[in-house]
Protein backbone atom coordinates (compact mmCIF):
# COMPACT_ATOMS: atom_id res chain seq x y z
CA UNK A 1 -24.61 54.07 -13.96
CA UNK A 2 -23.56 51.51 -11.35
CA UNK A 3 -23.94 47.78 -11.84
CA UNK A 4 -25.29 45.34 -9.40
CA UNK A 5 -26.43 42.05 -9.20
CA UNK A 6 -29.63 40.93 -6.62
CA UNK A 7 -29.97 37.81 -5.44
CA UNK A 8 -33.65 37.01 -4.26
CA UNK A 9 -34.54 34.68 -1.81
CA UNK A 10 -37.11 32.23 -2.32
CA UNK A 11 -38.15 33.20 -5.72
CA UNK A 12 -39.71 29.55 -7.87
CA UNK A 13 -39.58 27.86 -4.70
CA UNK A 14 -42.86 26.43 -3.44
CA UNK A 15 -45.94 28.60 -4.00
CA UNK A 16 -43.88 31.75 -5.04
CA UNK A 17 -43.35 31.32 -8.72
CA UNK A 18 -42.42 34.15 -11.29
CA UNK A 19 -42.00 33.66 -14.97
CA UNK A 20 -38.40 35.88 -15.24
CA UNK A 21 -40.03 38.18 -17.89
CA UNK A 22 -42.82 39.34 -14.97
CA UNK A 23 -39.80 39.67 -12.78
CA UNK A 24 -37.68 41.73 -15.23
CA UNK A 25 -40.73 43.70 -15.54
CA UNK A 26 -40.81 44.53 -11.67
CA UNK A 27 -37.16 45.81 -12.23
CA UNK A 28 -37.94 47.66 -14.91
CA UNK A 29 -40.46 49.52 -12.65
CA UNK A 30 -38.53 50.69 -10.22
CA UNK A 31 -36.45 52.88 -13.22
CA UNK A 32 -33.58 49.85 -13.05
CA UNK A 33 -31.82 49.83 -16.53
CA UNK A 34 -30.10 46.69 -18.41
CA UNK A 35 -32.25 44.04 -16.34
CA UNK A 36 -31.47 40.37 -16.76
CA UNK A 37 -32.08 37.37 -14.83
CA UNK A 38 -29.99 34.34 -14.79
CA UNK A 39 -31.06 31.17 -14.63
CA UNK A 40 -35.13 31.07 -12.57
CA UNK A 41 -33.95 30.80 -9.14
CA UNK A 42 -34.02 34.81 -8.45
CA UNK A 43 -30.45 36.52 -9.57
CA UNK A 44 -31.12 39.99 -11.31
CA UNK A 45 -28.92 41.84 -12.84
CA UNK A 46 -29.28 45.74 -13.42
CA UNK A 47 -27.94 48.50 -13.47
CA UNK A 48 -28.92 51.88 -11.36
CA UNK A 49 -28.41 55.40 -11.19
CA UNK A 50 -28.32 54.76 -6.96
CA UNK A 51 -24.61 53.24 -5.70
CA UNK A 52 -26.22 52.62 -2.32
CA UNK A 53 -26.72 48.25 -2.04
CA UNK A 54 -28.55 48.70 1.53
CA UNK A 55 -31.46 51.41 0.04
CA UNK A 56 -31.29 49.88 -3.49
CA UNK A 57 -32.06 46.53 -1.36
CA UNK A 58 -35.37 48.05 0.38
CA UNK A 59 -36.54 49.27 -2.55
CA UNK A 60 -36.24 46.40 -4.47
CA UNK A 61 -38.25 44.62 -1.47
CA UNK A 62 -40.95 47.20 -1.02
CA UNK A 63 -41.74 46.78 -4.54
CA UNK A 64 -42.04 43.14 -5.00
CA UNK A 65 -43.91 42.92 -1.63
CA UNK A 66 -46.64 45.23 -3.82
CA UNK A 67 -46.36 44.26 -6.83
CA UNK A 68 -45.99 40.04 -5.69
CA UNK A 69 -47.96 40.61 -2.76
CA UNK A 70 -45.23 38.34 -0.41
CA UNK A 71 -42.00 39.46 0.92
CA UNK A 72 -38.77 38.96 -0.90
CA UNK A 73 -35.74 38.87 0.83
CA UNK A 74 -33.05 40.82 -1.29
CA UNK A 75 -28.90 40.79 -1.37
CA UNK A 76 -27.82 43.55 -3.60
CA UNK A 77 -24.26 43.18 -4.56
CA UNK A 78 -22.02 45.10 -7.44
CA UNK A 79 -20.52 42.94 -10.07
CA UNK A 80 -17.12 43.65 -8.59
CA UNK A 81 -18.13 42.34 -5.09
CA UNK A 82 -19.61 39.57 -6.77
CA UNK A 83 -15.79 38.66 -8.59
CA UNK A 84 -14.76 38.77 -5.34
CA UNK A 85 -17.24 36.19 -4.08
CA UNK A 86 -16.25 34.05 -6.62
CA UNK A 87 -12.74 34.46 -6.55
CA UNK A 88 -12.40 33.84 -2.72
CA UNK A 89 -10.55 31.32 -1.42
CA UNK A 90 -12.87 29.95 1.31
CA UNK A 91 -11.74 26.82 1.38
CA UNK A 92 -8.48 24.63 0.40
CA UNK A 93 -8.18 24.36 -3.36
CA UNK A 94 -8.11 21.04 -3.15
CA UNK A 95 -11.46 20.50 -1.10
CA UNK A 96 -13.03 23.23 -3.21
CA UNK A 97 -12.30 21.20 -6.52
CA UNK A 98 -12.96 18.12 -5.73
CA UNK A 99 -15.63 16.15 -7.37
CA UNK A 100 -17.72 15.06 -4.41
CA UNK A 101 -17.70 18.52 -2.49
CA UNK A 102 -19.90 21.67 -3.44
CA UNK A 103 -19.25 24.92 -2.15
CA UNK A 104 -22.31 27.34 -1.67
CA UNK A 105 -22.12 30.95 -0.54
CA UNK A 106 -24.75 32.60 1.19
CA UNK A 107 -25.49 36.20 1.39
CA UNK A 108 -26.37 38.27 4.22
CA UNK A 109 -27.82 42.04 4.42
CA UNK A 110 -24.82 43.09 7.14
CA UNK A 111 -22.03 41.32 8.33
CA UNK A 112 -22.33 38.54 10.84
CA UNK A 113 -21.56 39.57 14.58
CA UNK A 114 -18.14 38.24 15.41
CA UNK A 115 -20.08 35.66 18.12
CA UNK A 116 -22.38 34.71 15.05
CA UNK A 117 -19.48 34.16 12.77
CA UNK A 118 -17.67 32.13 15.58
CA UNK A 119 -20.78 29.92 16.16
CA UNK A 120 -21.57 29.15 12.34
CA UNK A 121 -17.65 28.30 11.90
CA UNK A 122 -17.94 25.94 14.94
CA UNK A 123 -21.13 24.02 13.20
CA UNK A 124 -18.81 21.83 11.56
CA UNK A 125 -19.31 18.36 11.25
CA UNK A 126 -17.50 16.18 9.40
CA UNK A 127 -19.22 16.51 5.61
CA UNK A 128 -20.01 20.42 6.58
CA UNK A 129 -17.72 23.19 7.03
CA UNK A 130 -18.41 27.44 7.24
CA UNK A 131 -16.02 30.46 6.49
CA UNK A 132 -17.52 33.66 6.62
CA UNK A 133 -16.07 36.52 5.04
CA UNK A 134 -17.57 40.22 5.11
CA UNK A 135 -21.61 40.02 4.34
CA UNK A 136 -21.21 36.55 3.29
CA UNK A 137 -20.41 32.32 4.55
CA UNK A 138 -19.08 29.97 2.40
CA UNK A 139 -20.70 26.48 3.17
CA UNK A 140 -18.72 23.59 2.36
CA UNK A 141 -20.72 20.56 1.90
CA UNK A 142 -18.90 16.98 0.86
CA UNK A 143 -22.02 15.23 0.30
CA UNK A 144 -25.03 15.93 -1.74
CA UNK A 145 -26.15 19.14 0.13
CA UNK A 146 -30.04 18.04 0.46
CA UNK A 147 -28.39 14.83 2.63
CA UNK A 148 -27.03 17.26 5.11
CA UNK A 149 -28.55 17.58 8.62
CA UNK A 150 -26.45 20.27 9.75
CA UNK A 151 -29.08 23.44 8.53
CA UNK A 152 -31.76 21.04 11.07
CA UNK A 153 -28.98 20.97 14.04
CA UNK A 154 -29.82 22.30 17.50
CA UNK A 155 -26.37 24.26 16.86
CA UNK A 156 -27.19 26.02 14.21
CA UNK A 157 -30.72 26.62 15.12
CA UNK A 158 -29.70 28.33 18.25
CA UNK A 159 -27.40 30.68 16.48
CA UNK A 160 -30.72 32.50 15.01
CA UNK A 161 -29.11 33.95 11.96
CA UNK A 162 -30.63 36.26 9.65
CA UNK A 163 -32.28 36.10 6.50
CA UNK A 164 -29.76 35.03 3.59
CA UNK A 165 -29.77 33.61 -0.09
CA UNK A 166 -27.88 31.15 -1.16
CA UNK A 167 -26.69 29.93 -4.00
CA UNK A 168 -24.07 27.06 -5.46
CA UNK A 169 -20.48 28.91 -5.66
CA UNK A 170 -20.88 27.67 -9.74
CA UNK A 171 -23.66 30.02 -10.66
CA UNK A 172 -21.50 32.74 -8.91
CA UNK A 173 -18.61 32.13 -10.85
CA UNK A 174 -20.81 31.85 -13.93
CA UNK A 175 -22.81 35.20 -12.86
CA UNK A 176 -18.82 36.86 -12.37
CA UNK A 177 -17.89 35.48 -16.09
CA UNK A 178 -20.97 36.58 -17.66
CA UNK A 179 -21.31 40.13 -16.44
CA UNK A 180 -17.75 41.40 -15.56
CA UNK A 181 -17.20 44.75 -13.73
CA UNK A 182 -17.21 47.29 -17.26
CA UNK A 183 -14.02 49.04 -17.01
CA UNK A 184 -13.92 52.55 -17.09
């Protein structure tokens, strides 16, 4: 069995709210074995006779599109690309640890172009800052993230990225703790 972790974007956000047992449930539908969720914001954790993240993540959409009757965006990632997430060193240690700054790490379905990667990078202001490593971007943010204006910039507008979910570099570490990779 291979383990994974989803992360859904959008889920309890506006009119799209789940109770996590009706979302387990949807997992549990598609054949998915060990499901969990973690914390209600849309991370699932399963595991799945399929290795494949890109088909595992079109399934996973087709069938909460039916079942939820709206479009999910889904991020399928194994637990030991999540450690990796959590363990990267997007930032200096010192701006990643200190108290005012939150890092947040934001998943894409395929790497970034190079010219999309360059562009988000140069978006920096001076309380935001981007690294982007393989399907992911690490967003630095040294004020409270919901005072930022730099998601509402002409910059970063123009860039048109794709669909991502993103969540606060804490609940990844947490998600890395709580469900290692098994060994073996």
């Amino acid at each position: 069995m291979h383990h994974h972790i989803a992360f859904l974007r959008g889920i309890n956000l506006g009119k799209r709210r789940i109770k996590m047992d009706r979302l387990r449930e949807c997992f549990e539908e598609l054949k998915f074995a060990d499901v969990e969720t973690f914390i209600a914001s849309g991370n699932v954790v399963f595991t799945s006779k399929a290795a494949d993240s890109r088909k595992l993540e079109r399934q996973i959409q087709d069938h909460l599109k039916k079942s939820l009757g709206y479009e999910v965006d889904t991020f399928v990632r194994t637990r030991a690309e999540v450690a990796a997430v959590a363990a990267f060193p997007a930032f200096t240690k010192a701006q990643m640890e200190h108290e005012d700054h939150s890092v947040y790490v934001g998943f894409f379905a395929e790497p970034l172009t190079a010219a999309q990667s360059r562009g988000l990078v140069a978006c920096r202001t001076d309380v935001d800052e981007f690294r982007v490593e393989g399907r992911e971007y690490y967003w630095l943010c040294r004020i409270r993230s919901s005072d930022s204006k730099v998601w509402a910039s002409p910059q970063l507008r123009a860039l048109k990225l794709p669909s991502s979910s993103m969540r606060n570099l804490t609940t990844i570490r947490k998600l890395a703790a709580l469900y290692p990779t098994p060994a073996g």
